[in-house]
N, C-alpha and C. Protein backbone atom coordinates (compact mmCIF):
# COMPACT_ATOMS: atom_id res chain seq x y z
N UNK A 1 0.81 -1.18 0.00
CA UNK A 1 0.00 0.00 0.00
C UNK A 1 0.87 1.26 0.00
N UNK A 2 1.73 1.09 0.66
CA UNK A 2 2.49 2.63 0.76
C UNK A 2 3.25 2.32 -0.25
N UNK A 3 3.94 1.52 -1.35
CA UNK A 3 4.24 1.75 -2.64
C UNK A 3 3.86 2.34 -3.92
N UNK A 4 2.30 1.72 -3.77
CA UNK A 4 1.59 2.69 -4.14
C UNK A 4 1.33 4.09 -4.17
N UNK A 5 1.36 4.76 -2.76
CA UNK A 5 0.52 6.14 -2.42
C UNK A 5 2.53 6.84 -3.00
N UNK A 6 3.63 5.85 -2.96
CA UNK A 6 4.80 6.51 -3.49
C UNK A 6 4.48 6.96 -4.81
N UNK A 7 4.19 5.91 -5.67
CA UNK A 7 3.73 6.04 -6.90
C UNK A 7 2.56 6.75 -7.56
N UNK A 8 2.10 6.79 -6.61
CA UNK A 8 0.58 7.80 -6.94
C UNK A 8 1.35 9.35 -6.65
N UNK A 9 2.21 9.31 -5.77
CA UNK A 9 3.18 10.71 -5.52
C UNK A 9 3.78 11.26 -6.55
N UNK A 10 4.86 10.38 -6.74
CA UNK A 10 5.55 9.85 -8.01
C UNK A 10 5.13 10.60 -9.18
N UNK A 11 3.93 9.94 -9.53
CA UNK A 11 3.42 10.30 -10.94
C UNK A 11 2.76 11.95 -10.97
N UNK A 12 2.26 12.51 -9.60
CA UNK A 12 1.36 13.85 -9.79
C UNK A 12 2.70 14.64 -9.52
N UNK A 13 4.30 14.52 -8.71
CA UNK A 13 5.06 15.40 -8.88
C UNK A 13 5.38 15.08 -10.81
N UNK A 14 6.01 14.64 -11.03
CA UNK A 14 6.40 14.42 -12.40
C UNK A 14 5.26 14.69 -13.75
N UNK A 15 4.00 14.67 -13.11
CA UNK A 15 2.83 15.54 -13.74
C UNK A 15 3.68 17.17 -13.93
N UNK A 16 3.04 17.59 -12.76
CA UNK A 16 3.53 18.89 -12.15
C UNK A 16 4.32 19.60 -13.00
N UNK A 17 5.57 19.01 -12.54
CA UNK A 17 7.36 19.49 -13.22
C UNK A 17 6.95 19.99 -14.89
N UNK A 18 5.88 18.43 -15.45
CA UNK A 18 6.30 18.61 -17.04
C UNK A 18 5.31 19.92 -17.06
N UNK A 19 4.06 20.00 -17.04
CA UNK A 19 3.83 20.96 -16.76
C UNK A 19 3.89 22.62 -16.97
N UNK A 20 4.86 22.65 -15.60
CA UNK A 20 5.39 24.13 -15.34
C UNK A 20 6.36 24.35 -16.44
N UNK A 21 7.38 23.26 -16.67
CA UNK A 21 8.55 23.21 -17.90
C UNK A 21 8.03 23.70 -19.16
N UNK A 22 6.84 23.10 -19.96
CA UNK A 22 5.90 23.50 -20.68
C UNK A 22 5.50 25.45 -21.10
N UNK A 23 4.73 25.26 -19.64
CA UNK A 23 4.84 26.51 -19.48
C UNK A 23 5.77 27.33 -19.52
N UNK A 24 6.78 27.48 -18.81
CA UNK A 24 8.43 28.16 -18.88
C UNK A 24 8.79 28.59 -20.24
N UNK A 25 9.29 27.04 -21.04
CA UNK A 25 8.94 27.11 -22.81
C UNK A 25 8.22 28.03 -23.60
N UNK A 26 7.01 27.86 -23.39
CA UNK A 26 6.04 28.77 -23.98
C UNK A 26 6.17 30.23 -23.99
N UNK A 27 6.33 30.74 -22.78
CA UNK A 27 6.30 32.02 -22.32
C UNK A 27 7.21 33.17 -23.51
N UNK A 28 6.83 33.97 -23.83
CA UNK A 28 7.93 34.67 -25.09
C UNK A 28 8.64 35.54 -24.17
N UNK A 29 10.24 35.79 -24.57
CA UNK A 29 10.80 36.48 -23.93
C UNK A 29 10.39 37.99 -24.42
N UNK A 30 9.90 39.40 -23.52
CA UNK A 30 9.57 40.45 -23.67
C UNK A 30 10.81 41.23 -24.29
N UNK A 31 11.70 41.05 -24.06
CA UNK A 31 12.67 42.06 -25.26
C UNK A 31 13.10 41.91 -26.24
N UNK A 32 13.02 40.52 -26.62
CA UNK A 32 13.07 39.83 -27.96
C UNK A 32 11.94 39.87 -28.93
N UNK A 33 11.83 40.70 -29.90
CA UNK A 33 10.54 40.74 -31.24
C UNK A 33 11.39 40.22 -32.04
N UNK A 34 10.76 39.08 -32.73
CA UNK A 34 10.99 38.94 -34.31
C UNK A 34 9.92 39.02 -35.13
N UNK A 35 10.48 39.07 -36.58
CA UNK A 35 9.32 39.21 -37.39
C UNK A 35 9.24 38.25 -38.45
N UNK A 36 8.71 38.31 -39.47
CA UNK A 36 8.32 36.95 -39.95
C UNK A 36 9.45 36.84 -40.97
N UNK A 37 10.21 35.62 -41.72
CA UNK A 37 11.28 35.58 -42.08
C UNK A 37 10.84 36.41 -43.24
N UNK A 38 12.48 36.06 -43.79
CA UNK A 38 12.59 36.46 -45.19
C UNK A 38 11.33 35.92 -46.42
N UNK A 39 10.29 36.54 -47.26
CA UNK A 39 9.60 35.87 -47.96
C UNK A 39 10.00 34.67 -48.34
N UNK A 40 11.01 34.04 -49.63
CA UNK A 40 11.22 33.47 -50.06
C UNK A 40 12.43 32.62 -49.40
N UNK A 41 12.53 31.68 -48.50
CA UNK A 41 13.50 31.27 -48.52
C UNK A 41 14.61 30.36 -49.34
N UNK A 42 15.78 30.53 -50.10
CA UNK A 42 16.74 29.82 -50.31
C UNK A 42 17.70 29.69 -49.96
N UNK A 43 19.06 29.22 -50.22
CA UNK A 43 20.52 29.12 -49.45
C UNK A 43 20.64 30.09 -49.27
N UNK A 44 20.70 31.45 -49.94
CA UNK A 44 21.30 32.20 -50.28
C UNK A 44 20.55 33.38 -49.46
N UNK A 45 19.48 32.88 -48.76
CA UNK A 45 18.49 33.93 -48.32
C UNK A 45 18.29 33.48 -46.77
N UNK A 46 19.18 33.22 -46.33
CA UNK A 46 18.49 32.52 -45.13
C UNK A 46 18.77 33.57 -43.55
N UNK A 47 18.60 34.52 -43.55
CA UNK A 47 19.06 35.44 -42.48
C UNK A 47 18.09 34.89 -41.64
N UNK A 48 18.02 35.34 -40.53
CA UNK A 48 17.61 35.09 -39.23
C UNK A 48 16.94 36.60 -38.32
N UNK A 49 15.49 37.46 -38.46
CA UNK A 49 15.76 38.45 -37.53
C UNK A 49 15.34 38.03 -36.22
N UNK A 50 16.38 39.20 -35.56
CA UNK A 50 16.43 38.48 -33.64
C UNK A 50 15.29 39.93 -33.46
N UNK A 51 16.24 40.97 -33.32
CA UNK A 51 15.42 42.18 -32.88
C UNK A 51 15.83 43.30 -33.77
N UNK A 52 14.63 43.98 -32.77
CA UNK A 52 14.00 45.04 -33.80
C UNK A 52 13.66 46.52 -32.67
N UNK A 53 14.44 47.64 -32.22
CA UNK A 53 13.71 48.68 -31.81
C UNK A 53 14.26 50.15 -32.47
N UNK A 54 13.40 50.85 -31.88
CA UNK A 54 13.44 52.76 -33.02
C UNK A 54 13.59 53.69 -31.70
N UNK A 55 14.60 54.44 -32.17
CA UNK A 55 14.80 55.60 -31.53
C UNK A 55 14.34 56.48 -32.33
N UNK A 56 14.00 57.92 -31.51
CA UNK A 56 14.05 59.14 -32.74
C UNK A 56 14.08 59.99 -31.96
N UNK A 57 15.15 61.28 -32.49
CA UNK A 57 15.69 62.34 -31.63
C UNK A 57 16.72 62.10 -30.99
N UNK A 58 17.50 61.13 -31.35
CA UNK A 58 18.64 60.49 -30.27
C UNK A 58 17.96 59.41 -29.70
N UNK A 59 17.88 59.72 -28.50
CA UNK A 59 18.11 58.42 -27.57
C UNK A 59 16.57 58.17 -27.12
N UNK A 60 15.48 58.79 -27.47
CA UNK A 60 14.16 58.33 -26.88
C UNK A 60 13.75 57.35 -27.30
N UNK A 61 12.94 56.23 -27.07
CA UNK A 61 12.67 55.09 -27.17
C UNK A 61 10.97 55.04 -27.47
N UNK A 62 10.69 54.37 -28.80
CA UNK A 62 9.53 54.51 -28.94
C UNK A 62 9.37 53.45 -29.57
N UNK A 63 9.20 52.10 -29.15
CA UNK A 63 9.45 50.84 -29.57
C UNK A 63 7.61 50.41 -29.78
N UNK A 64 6.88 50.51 -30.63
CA UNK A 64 6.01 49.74 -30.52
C UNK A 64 5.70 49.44 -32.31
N UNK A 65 4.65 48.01 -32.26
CA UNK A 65 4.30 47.76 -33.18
C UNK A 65 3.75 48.66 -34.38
N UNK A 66 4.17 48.14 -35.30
CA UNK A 66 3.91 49.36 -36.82
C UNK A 66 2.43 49.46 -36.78
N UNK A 67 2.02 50.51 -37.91
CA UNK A 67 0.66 51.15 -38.12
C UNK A 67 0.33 49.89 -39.29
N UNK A 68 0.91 49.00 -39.32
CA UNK A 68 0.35 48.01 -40.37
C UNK A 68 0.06 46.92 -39.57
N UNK A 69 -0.19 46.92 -38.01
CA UNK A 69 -0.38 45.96 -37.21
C UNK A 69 0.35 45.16 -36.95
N UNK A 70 1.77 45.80 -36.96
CA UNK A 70 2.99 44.92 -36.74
C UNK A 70 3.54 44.06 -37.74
N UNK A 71 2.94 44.15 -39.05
CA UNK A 71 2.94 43.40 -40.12
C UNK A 71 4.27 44.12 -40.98
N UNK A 72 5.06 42.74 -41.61
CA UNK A 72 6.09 43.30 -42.22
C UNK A 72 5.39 43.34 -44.05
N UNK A 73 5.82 44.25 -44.09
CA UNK A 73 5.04 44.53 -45.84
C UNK A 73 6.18 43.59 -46.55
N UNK A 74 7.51 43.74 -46.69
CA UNK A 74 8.65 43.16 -47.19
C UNK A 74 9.10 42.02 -46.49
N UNK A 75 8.77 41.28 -45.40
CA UNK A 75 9.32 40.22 -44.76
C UNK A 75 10.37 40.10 -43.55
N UNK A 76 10.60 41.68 -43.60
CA UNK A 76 11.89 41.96 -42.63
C UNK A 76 11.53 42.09 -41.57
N UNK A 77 12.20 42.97 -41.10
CA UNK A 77 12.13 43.05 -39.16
C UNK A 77 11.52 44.78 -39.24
N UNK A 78 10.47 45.04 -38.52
CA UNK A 78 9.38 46.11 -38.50
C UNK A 78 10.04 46.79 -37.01
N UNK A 79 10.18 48.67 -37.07
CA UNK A 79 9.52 49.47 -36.03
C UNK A 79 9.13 50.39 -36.74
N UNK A 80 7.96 51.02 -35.75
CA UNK A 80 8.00 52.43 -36.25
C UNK A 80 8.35 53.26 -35.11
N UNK A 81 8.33 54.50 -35.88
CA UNK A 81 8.98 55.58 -35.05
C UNK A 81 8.57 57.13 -35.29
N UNK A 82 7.83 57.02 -34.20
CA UNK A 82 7.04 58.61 -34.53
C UNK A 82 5.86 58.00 -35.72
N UNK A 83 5.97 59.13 -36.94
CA UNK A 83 5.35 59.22 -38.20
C UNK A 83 5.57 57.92 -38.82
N UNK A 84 7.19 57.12 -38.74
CA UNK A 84 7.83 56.15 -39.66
C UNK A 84 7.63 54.94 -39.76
N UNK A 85 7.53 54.74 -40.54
CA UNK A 85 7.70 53.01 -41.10
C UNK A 85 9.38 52.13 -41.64
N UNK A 86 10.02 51.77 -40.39
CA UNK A 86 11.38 51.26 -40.98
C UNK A 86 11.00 49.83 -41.28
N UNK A 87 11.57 49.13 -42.17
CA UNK A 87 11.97 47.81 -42.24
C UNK A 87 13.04 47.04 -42.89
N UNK A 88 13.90 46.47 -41.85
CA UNK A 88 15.41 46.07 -42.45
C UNK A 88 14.91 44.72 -42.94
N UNK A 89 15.46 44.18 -44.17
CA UNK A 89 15.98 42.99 -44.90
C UNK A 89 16.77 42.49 -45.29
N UNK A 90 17.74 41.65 -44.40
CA UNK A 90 18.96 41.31 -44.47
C UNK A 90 19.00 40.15 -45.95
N UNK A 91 19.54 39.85 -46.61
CA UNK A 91 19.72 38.90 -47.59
C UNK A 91 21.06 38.20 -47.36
N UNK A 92 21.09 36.81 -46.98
CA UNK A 92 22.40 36.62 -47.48
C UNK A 92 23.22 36.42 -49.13
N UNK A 93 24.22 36.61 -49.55
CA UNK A 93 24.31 36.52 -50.53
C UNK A 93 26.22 35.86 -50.43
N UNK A 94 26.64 35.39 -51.42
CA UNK A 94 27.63 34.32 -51.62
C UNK A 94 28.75 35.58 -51.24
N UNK A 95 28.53 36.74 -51.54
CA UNK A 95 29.96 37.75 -51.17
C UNK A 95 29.49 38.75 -49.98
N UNK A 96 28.71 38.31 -49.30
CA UNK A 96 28.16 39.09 -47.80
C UNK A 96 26.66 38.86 -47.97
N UNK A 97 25.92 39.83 -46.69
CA UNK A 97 25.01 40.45 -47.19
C UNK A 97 24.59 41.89 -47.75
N UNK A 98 23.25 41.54 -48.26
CA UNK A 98 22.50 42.90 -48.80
C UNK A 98 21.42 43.46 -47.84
N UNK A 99 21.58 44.56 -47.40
CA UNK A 99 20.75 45.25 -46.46
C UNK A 99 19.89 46.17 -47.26
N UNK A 100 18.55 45.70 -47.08
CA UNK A 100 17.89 46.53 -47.58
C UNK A 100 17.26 47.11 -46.21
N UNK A 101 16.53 49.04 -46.56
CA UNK A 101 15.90 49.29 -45.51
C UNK A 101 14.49 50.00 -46.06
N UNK A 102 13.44 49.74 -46.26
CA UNK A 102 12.13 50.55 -46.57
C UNK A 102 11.70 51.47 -46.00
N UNK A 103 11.95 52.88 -45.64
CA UNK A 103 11.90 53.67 -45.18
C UNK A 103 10.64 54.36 -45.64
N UNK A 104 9.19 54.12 -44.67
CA UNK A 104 8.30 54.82 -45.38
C UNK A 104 7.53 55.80 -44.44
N UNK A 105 6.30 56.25 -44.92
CA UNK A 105 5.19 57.21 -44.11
C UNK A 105 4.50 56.14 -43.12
N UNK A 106 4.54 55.96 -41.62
CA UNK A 106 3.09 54.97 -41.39
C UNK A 106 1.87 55.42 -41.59
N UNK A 107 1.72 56.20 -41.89
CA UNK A 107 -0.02 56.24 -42.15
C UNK A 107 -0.35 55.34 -43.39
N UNK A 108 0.48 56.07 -44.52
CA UNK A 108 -0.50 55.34 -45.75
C UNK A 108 1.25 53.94 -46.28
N UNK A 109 2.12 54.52 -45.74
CA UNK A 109 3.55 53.28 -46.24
C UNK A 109 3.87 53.56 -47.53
N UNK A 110 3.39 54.79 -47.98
CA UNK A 110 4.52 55.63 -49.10
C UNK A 110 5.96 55.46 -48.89
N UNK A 111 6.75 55.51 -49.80
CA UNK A 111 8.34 54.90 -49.77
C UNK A 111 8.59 56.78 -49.51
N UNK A 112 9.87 57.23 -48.59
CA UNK A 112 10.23 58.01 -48.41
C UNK A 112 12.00 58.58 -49.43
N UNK A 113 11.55 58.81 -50.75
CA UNK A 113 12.94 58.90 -51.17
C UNK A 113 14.52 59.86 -50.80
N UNK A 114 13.62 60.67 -49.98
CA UNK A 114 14.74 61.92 -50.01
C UNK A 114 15.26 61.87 -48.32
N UNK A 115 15.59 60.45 -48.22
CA UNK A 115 16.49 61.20 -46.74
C UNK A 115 17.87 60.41 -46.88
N UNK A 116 18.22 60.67 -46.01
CA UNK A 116 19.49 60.50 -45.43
C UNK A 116 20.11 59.49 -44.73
N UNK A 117 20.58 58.21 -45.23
CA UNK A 117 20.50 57.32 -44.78
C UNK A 117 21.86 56.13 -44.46
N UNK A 118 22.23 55.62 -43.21
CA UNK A 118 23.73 55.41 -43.36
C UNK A 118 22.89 54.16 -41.90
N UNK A 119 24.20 53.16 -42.45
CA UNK A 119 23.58 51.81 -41.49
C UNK A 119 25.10 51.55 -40.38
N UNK A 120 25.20 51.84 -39.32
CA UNK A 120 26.33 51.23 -38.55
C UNK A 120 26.23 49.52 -38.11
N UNK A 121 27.01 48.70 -38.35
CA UNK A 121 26.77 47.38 -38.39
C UNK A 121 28.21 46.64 -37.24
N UNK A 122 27.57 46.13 -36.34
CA UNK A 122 28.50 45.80 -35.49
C UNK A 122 28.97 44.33 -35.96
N UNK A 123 29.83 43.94 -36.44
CA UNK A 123 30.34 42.65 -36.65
C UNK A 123 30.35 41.42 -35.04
N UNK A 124 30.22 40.13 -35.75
CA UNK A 124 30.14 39.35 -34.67
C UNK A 124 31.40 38.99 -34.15
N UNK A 125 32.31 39.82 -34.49
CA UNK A 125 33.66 40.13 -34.34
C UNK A 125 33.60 40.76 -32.96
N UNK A 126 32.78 41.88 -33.18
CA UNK A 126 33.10 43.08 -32.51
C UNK A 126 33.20 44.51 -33.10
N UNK A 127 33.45 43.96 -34.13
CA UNK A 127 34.38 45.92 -35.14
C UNK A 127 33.02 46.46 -35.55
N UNK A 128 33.67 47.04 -35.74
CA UNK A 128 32.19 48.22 -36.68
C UNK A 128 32.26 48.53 -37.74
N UNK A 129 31.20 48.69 -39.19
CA UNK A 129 31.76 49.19 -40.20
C UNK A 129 30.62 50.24 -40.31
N UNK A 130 30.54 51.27 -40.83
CA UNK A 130 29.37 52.14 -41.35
C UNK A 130 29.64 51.90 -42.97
N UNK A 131 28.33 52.01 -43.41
CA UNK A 131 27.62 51.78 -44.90
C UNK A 131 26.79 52.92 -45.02
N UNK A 132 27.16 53.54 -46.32
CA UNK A 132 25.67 54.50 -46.73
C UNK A 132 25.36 53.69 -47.61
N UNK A 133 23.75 54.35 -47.25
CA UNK A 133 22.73 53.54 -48.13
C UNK A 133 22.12 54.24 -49.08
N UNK A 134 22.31 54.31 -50.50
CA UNK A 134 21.70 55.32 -51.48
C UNK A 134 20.55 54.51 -51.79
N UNK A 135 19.67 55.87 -51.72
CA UNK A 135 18.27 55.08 -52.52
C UNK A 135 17.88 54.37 -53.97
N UNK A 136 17.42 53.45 -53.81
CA UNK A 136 17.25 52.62 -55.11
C UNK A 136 15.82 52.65 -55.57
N UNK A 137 15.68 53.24 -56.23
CA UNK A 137 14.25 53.76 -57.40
C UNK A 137 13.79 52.75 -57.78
N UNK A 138 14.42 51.69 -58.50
CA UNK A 138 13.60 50.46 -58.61
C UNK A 138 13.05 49.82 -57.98
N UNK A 139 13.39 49.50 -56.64
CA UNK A 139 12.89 49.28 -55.19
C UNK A 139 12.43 49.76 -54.59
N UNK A 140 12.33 51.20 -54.90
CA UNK A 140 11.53 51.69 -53.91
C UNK A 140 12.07 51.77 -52.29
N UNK A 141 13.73 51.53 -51.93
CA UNK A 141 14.50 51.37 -50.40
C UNK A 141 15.52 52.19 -50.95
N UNK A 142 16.33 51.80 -49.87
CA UNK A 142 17.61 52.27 -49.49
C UNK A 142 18.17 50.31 -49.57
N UNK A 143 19.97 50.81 -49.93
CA UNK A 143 20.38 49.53 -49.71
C UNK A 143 21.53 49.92 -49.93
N UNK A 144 22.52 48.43 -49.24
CA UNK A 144 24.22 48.54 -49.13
C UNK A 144 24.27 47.10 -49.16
N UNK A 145 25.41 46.70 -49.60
CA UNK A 145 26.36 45.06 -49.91
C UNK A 145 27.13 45.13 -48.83
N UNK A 146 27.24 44.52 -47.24
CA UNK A 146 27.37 44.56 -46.81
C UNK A 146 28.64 43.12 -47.04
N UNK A 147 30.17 43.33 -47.21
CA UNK A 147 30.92 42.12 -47.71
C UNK A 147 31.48 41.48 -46.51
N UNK A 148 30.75 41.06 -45.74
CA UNK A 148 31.46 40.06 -44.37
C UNK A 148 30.31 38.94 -44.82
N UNK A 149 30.98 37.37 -44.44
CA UNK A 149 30.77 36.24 -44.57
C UNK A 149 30.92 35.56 -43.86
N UNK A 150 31.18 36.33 -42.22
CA UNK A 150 31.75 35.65 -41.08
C UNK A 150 30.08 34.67 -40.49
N UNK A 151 29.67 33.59 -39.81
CA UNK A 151 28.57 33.44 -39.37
C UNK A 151 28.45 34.34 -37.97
N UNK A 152 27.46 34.70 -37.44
CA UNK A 152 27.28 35.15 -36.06
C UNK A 152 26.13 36.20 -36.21
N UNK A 153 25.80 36.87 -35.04
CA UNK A 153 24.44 37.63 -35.26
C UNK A 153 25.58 39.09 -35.56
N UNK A 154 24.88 39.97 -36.23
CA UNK A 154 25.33 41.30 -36.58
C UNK A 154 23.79 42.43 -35.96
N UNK A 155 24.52 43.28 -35.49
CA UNK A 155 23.12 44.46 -35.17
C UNK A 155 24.09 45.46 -35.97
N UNK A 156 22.67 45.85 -36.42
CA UNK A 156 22.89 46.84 -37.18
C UNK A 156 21.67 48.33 -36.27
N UNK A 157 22.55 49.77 -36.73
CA UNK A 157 21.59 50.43 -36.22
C UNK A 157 21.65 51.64 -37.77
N UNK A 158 20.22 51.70 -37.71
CA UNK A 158 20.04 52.58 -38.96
C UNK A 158 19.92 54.02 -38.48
N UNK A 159 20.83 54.88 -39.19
CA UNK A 159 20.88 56.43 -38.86
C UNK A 159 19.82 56.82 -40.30
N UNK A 160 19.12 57.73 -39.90
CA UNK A 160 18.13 58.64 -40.85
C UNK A 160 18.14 59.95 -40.55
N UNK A 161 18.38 60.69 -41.45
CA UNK A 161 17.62 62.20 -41.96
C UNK A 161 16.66 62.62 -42.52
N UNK A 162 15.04 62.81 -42.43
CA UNK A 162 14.11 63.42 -43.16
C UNK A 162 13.89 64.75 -43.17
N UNK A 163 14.26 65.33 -43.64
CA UNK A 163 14.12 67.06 -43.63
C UNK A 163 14.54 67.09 -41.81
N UNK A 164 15.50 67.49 -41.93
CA UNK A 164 16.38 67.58 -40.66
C UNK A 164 15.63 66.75 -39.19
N UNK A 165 14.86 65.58 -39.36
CA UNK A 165 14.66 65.32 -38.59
C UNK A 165 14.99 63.85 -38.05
N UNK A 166 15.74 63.39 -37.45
CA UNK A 166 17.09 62.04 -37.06
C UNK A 166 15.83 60.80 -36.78
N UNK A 167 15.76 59.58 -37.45
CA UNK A 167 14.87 58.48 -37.09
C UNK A 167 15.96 57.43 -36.95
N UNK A 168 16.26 56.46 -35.95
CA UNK A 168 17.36 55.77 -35.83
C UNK A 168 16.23 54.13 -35.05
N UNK A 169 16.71 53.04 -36.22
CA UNK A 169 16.16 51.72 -35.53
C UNK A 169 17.12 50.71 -35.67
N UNK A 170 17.39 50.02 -34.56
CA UNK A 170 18.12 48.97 -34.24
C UNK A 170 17.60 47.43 -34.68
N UNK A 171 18.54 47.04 -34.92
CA UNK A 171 17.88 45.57 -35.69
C UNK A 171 19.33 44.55 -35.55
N UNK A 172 18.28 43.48 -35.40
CA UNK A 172 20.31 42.53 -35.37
C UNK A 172 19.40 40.82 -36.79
N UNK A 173 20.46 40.37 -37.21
CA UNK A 173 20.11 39.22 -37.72
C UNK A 173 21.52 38.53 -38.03
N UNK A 174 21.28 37.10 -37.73
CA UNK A 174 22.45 36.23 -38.14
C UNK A 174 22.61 35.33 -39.47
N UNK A 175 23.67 35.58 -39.67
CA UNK A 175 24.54 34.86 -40.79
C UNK A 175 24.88 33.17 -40.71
């Protein structure tokens, strides 16, 4: 009898445990956003976004989901900021990656052609490289060939100018 009431123990702790573990699992970590991958995946496309937040004015923090309901129009990693609509798209490609950034209006997600735009990218090194990003008309973004092939996560932070006014969003994805 008391082998039993062990085993009847037994089984409701080990209930329990799996359980809470379950739960633990589940739970999303709050400073970590990702967004939905790259559209198309192939070898050559396979980035990874971790995170995603927007400064503007320097250093104020205005991290919340886009005016498109958090939805990435291009597949990348989404903030907005203030008025803005950023979204980075890392590509891998056989001689680095390609960073694209969609820089638009959030209200209606008009492409913004005339600002000012330069990406600081921290290597999984450590080093830093800055990239300007000239706008590309056919696309409708901004973009740079970013030539490292090292694997590891890279954050990148995007500097902007719109008629003198500074929009800056942080984003990291791995190689």
């Amino acid at each position: 009898m008391r082998s039993l009431k062990s085993l009847k123990s037994l089984t409701i702790s080990s209930g329990l445990i799996g359980i809470i573990a379950i739960a633990a699992c589940s739970s999303p970590t709050p400073e970590t956003k990702t967004a939905a991958p790259n559209p198309i995946p192939t070898p050559a496309n396979t980035s990874e976004p971790t995170k995603a937040t927007a400064t503007k004015n320097s250093d104020k923090a205005n991290d919340k989901p886009s005016g498109n309901n958090g939805k990435a129009n291009q597949g990348g990693q989404v903030v907005e900021v203030g008025a803005y609509h950023l979204e980075l798209v890392a590509i891998n490609e056989d001689g680095g990656v390609h960073i694209d950034l969609f820089l638009q209006n959030g209200s209606d997600h008009s492409p913004i052609p005339d600002a000012k735009v330069s990406a600081q990218v921290q290597l999984p090194n450590g080093s830093k490289k800055t990239l300007d990003m000239p706008y590309k008309t056919d696309g409708k973004h901004y973009g740079a060939l970013l030539s490292e092939t090292v694997a590891g996560e890279y954050k990148v932070v995007i500097l902007s100018e719109i008629k003198g006014e500074k929009i800056n969003g942080r984003f990291a994805f791995k190689r």
